[in-house]
Protein backbone atom coordinates (compact mmCIF):
# COMPACT_ATOMS: atom_id res chain seq x y z
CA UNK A 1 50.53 152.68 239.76
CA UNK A 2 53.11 154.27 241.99
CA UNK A 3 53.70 157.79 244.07
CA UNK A 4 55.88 160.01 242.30
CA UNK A 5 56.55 163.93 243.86
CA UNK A 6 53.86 163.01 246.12
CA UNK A 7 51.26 162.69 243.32
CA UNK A 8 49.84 159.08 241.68
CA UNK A 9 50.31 157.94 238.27
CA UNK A 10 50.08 154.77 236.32
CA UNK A 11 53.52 154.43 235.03
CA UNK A 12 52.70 151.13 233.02
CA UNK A 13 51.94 153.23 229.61
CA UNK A 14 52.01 151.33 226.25
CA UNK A 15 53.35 153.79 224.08
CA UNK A 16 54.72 151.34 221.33
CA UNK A 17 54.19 147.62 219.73
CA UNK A 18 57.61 146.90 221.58
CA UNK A 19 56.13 148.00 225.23
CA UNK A 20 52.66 146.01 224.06
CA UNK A 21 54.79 142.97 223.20
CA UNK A 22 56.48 142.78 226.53
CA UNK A 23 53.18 142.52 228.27
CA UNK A 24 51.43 140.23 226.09
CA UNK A 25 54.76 137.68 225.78
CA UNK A 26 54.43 137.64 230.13
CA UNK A 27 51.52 135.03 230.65
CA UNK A 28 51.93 135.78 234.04
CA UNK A 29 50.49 139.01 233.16
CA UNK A 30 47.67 138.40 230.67
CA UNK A 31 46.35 135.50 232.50
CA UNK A 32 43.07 134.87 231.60
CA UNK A 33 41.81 138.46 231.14
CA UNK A 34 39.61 138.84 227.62
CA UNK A 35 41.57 142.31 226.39
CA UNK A 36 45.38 141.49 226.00
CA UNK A 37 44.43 137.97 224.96
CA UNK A 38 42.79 139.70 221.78
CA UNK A 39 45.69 142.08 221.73
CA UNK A 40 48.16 139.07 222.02
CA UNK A 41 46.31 137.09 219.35
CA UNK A 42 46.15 139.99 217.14
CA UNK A 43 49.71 140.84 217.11
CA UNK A 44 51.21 137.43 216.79
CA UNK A 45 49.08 136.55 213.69
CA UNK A 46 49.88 139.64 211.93
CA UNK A 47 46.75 141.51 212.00
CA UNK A 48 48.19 144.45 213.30
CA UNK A 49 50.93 145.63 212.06
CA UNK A 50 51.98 148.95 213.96
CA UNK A 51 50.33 150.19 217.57
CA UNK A 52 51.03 153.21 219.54
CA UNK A 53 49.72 155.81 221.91
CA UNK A 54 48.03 158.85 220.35
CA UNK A 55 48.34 162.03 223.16
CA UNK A 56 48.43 165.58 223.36
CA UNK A 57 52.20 165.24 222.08
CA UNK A 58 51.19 164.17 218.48
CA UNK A 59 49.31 167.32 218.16
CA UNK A 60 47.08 165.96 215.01
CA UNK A 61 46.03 162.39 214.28
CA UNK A 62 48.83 161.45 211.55
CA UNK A 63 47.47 162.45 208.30
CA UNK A 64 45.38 165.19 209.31
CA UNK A 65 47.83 167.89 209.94
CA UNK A 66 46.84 170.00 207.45
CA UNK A 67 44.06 170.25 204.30
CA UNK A 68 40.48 170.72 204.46
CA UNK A 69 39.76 168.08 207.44
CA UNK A 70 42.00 168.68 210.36
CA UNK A 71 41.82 166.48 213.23
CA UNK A 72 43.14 168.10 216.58
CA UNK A 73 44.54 165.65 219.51
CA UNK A 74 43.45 167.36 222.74
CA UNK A 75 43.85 164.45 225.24
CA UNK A 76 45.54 162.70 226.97
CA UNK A 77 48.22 164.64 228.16
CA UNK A 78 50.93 162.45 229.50
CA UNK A 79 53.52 163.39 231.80
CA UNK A 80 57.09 162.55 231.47
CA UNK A 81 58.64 159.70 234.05
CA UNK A 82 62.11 160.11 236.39
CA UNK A 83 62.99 156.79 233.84
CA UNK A 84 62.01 159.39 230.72
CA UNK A 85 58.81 157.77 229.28
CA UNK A 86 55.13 158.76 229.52
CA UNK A 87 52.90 158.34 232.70
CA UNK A 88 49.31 159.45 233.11
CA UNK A 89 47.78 160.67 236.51
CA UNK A 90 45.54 158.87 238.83
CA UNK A 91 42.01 160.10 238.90
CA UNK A 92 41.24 158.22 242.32
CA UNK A 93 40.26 155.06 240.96
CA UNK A 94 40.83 152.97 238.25
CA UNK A 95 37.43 153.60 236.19
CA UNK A 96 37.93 157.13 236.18
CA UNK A 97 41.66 156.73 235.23
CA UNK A 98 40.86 154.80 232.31
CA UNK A 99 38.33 157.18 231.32
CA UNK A 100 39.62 160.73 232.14
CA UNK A 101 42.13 159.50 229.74
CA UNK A 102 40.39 158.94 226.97
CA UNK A 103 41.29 160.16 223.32
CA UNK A 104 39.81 163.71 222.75
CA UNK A 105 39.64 164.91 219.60
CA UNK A 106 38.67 168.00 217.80
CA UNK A 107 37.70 168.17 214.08
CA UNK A 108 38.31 171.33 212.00
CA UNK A 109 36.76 171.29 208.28
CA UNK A 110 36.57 174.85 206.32
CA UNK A 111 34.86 177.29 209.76
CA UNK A 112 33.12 173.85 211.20
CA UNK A 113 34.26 172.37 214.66
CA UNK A 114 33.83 169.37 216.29
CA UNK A 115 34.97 168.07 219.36
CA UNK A 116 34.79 164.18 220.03
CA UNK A 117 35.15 163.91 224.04
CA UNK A 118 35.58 160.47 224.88
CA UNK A 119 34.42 159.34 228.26
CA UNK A 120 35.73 162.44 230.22
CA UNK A 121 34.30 162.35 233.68
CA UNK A 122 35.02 165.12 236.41
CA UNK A 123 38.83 164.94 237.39
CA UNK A 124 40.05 164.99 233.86
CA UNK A 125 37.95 168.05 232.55
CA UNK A 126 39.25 169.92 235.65
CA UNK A 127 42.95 168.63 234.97
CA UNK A 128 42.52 169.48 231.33
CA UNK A 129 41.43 172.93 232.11
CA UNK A 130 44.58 173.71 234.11
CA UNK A 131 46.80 171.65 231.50
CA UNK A 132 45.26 174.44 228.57
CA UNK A 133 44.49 177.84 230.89
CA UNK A 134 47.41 177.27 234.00
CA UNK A 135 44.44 178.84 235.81
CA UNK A 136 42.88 176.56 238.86
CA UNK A 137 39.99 174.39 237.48
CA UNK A 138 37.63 175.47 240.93
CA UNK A 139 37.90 179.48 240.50
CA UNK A 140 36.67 181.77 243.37
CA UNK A 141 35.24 184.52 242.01
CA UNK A 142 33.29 185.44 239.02
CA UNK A 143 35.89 187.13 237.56
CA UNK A 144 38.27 184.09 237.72
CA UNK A 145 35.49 182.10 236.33
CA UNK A 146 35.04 184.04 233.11
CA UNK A 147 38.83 184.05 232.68
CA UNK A 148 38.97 180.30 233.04
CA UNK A 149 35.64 179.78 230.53
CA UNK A 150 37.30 182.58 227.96
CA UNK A 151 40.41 180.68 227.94
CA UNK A 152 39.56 177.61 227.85
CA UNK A 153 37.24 177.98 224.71
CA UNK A 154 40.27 178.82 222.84
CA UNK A 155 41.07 175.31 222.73
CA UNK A 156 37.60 173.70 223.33
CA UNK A 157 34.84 175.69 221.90
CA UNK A 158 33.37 173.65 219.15
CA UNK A 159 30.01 173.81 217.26
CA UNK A 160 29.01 170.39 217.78
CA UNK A 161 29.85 168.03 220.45
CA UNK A 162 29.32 164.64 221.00
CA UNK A 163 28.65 164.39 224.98
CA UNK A 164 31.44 163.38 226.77
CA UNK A 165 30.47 159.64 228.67
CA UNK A 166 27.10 159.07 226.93
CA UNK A 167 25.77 161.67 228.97
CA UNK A 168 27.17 160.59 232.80
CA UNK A 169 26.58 162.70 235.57
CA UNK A 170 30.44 163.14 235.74
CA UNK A 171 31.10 166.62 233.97
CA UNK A 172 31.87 170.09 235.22
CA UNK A 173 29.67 172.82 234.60
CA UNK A 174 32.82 174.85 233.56
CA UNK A 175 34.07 172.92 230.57
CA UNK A 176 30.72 172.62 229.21
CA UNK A 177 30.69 176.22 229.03
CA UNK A 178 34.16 176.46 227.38
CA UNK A 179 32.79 173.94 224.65
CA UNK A 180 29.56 176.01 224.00
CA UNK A 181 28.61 174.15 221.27
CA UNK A 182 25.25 175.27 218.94
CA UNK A 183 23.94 171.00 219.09
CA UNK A 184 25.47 168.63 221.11
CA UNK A 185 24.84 164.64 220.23
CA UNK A 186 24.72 162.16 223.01
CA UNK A 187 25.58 158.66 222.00
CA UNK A 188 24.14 156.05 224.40
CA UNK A 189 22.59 152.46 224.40
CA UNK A 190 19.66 150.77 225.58
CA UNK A 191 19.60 147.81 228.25
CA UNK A 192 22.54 149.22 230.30
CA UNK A 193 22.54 149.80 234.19
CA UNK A 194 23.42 153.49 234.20
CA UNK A 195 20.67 155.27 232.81
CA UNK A 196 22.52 157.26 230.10
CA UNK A 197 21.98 160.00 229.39
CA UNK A 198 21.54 161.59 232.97
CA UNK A 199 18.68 164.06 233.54
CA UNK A 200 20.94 167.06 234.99
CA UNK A 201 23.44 165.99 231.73
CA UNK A 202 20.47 166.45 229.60
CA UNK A 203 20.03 170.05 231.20
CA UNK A 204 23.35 171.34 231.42
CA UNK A 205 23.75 170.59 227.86
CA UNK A 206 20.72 172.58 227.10
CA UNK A 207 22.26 175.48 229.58
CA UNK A 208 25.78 175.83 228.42
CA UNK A 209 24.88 175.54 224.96
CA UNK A 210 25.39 177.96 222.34
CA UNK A 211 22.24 180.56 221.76
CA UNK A 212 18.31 180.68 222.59
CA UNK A 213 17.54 177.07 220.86
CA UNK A 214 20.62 174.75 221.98
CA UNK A 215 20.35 171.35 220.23
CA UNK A 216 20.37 168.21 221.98
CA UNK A 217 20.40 164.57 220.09
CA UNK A 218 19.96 161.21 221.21
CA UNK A 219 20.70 158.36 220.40
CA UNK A 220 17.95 157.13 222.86
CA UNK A 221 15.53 159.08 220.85
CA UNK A 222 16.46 158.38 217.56
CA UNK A 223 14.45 155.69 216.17
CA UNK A 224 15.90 154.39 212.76
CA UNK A 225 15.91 150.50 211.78
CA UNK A 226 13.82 147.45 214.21
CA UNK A 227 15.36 144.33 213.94
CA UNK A 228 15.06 141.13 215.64
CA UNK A 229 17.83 139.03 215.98
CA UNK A 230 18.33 135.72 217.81
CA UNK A 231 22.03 135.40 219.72
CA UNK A 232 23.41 135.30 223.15
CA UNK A 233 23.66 137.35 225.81
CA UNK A 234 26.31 140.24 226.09
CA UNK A 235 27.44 138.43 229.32
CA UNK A 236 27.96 134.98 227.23
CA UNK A 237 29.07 136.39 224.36
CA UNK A 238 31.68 137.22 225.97
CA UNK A 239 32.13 134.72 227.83
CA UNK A 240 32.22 132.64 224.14
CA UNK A 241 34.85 135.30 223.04
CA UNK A 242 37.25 134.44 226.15
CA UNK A 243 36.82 130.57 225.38
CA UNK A 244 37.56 131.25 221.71
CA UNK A 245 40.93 133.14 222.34
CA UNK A 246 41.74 130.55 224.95
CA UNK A 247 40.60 127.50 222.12
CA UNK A 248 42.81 129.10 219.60
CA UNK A 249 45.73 129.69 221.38
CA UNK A 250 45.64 125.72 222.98
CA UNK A 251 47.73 123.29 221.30
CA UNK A 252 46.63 120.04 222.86
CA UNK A 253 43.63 118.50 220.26
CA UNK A 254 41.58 117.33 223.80
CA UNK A 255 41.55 120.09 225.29
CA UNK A 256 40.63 122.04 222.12
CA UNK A 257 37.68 120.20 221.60
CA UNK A 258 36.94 119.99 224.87
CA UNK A 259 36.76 124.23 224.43
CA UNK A 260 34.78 124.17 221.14
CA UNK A 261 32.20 121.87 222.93
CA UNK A 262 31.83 124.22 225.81
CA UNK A 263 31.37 127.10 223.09
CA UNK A 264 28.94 125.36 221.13
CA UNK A 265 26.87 124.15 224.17
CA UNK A 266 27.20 127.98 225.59
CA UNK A 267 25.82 129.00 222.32
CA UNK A 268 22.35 126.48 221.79
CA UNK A 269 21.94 127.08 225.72
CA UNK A 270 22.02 130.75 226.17
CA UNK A 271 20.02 132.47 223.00
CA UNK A 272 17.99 134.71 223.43
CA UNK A 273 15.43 136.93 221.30
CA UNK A 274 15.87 140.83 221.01
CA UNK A 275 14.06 143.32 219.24
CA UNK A 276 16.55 146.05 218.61
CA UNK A 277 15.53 149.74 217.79
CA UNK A 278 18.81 151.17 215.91
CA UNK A 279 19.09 155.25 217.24
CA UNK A 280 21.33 157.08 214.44
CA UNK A 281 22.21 160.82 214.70
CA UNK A 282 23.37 161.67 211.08
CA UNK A 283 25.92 164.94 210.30
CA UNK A 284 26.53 166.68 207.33
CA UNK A 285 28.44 169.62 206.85
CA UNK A 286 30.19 171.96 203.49
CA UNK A 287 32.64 173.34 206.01
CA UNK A 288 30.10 176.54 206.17
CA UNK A 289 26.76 175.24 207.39
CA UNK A 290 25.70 171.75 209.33
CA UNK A 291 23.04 169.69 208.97
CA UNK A 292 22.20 167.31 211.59
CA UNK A 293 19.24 164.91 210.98
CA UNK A 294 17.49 161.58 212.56
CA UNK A 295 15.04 159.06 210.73
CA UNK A 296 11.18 159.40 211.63
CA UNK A 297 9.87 156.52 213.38
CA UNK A 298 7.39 156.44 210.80
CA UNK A 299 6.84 158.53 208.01
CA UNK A 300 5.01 162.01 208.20
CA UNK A 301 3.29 164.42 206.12
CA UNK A 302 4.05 164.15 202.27
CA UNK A 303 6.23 160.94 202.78
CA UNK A 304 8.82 162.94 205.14
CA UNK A 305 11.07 160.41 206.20
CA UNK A 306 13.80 162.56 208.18
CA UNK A 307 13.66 165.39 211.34
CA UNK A 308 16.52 167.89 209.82
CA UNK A 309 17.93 170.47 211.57
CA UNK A 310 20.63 173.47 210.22
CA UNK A 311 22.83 175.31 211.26
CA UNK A 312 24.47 178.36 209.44
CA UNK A 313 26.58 181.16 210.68
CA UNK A 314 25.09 184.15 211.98
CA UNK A 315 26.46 187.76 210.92
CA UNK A 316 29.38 186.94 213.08
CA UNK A 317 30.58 183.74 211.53
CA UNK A 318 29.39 181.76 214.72
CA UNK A 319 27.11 178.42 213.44
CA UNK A 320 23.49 179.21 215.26
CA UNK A 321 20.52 176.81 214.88
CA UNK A 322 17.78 177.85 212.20
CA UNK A 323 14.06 176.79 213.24
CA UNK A 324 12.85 177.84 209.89
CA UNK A 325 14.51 177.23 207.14
């Protein structure tokens, strides 16, 4: 990253296969890390065959421009270089930078709106807010605040959501209230040191949602499919992965075996036994109502195998939850 106007930004932004290639050709540069060793070994045996950055500049993911789905690019939002290419701003660390970046995307089909948010976290919703309203992302007053809210839902209001993060603490109260979606769907896994979703996530949700019974799904919750399965760790599984890409890309027949042993013996050493729950959150929508739905542990009453919820448009045309229906 480097200082430009006074400001930091990572400069470094793959925009094209031809920017990709010249960091995956520099060894010096890969090294050992797992990421642009898979990128390197995809590209030089032809499994990819085009790669680019998608930003705020495409304005739709190619294809859906127009027609009954239309997929809106809301973030990232680059910023042009002194050297005239595409830099993003530094979020204080490189986490967040890599996060607050993410691809944000918003999904139009017949009055139905849904916004995918990526792993937003705190500096990038308040940067996207100024980027979309050119009002300051900490207002003063009340009135400033409902100018900020009302103008940002112009470009973020949606009628589902899934959570930005899987649920993190790292959010702002005001661009939950700009997205003021009727159900909003958290996506988050088990056996992970972060304790997604995040109680006060959990409430805001419920607060800045969208009429007297906001929605809230889990994927924490939703109990679908047990399996048990017999494999490695995550830790040596990709640790295997590394060793694989590293095997593959070795030309000298010793030291290739001498990497398929050390996979092999990583493999019989390290498996372990898990019982995995599989949490699904299942959409379906006509473009005029949604229903949202997640699999019964266990079958109820009369066989009932699914907990379904709708949504239809109230007398205004805005989606509202129905308990009874």
């Amino acid at each position: 990253r480097r200082e430009v106007d006074g400001d930091d930004f990572l400069t470094d932004v793959i925009s094209d296969l031809a920017l990709l290639r010249e960091i995956t050709d520099d060894d010096a540069r890969v090294g050992r890390k797992l990421y642009p060793n898979l990128l390197k070994t995809a590209v030089d045996e032809g499994r990819v065959e085009d790669i680019r950055m998608l930003c705020v500049e495409d304005g739709f993911l190619p294809g859906y421009e127009d027609g009954e789905l239309v997929i809106r690019v809301l973030a990232p939002v680059p910023e042009p270089s002194p050297e005239g290419g595409r830099m993003l701003r530094w979020f204080g660390e490189e986490g967040k930078t890599k996060n607050g970046h993410s691809v944000v995307l918003k999904l139009e089909y017949g009055g139905v709106k849904i916004l995918l948010g990526g792993d937003l976290n705190t500096p990038a919703e308040e940067y996207l807010l100024r980027h979309y309203t050119g009002l300051d992302p900490r207002p003063q007053t009340p009135e400033e605040e409902q100018e900020l809210v009302a103008r940002a839902r112009e470009v973020f209001e949606a009628d589902v959501a899934k959570a930005c993060h899987h649920g993190s603490a790292e959010f702002t109260d005001l661009f939950l209230r700009a997205v003021n979606p009727t159900a909003t769907v958290v996506s988050s896994g088990d056996d992970e040191p972060h304790s997604h979703p995040r109680p006060d996530a959990l409430g805001a949700f419920g607060k800045s949602g969208r009429g007297s019974r906001p929605l809230i799904f889990s994927t924490e919750l939703a109990r679908s499919v047990t399996q048990t399965t017999t494999s490695p760790s995550q830790e040596t599984s990709a640790k295997i992965t590394e060793l694989t890409v590293l095997r593959d890309r070795e030309d000298d027949e010793q030291e290739r075996a001498r990497l398929e042993e050390q996979i092999e013996t990583l493999r019989d050493e390290n498996r372990q036994t898990i019982v995995t729950v599989y949490g699904m959150i299942n959409l379906r929508t006509d473009g005029e109502r949604v229903v949202l739905a997640q699999k019964l542990e266990r079958p109820g009453s009369g066989g009932r195998e699914w907990d379904i919820h709708l949504l239809e448009p109230d007398a205004d045309g805005n989606l509202r939850y129905v308990p009874d229906h």
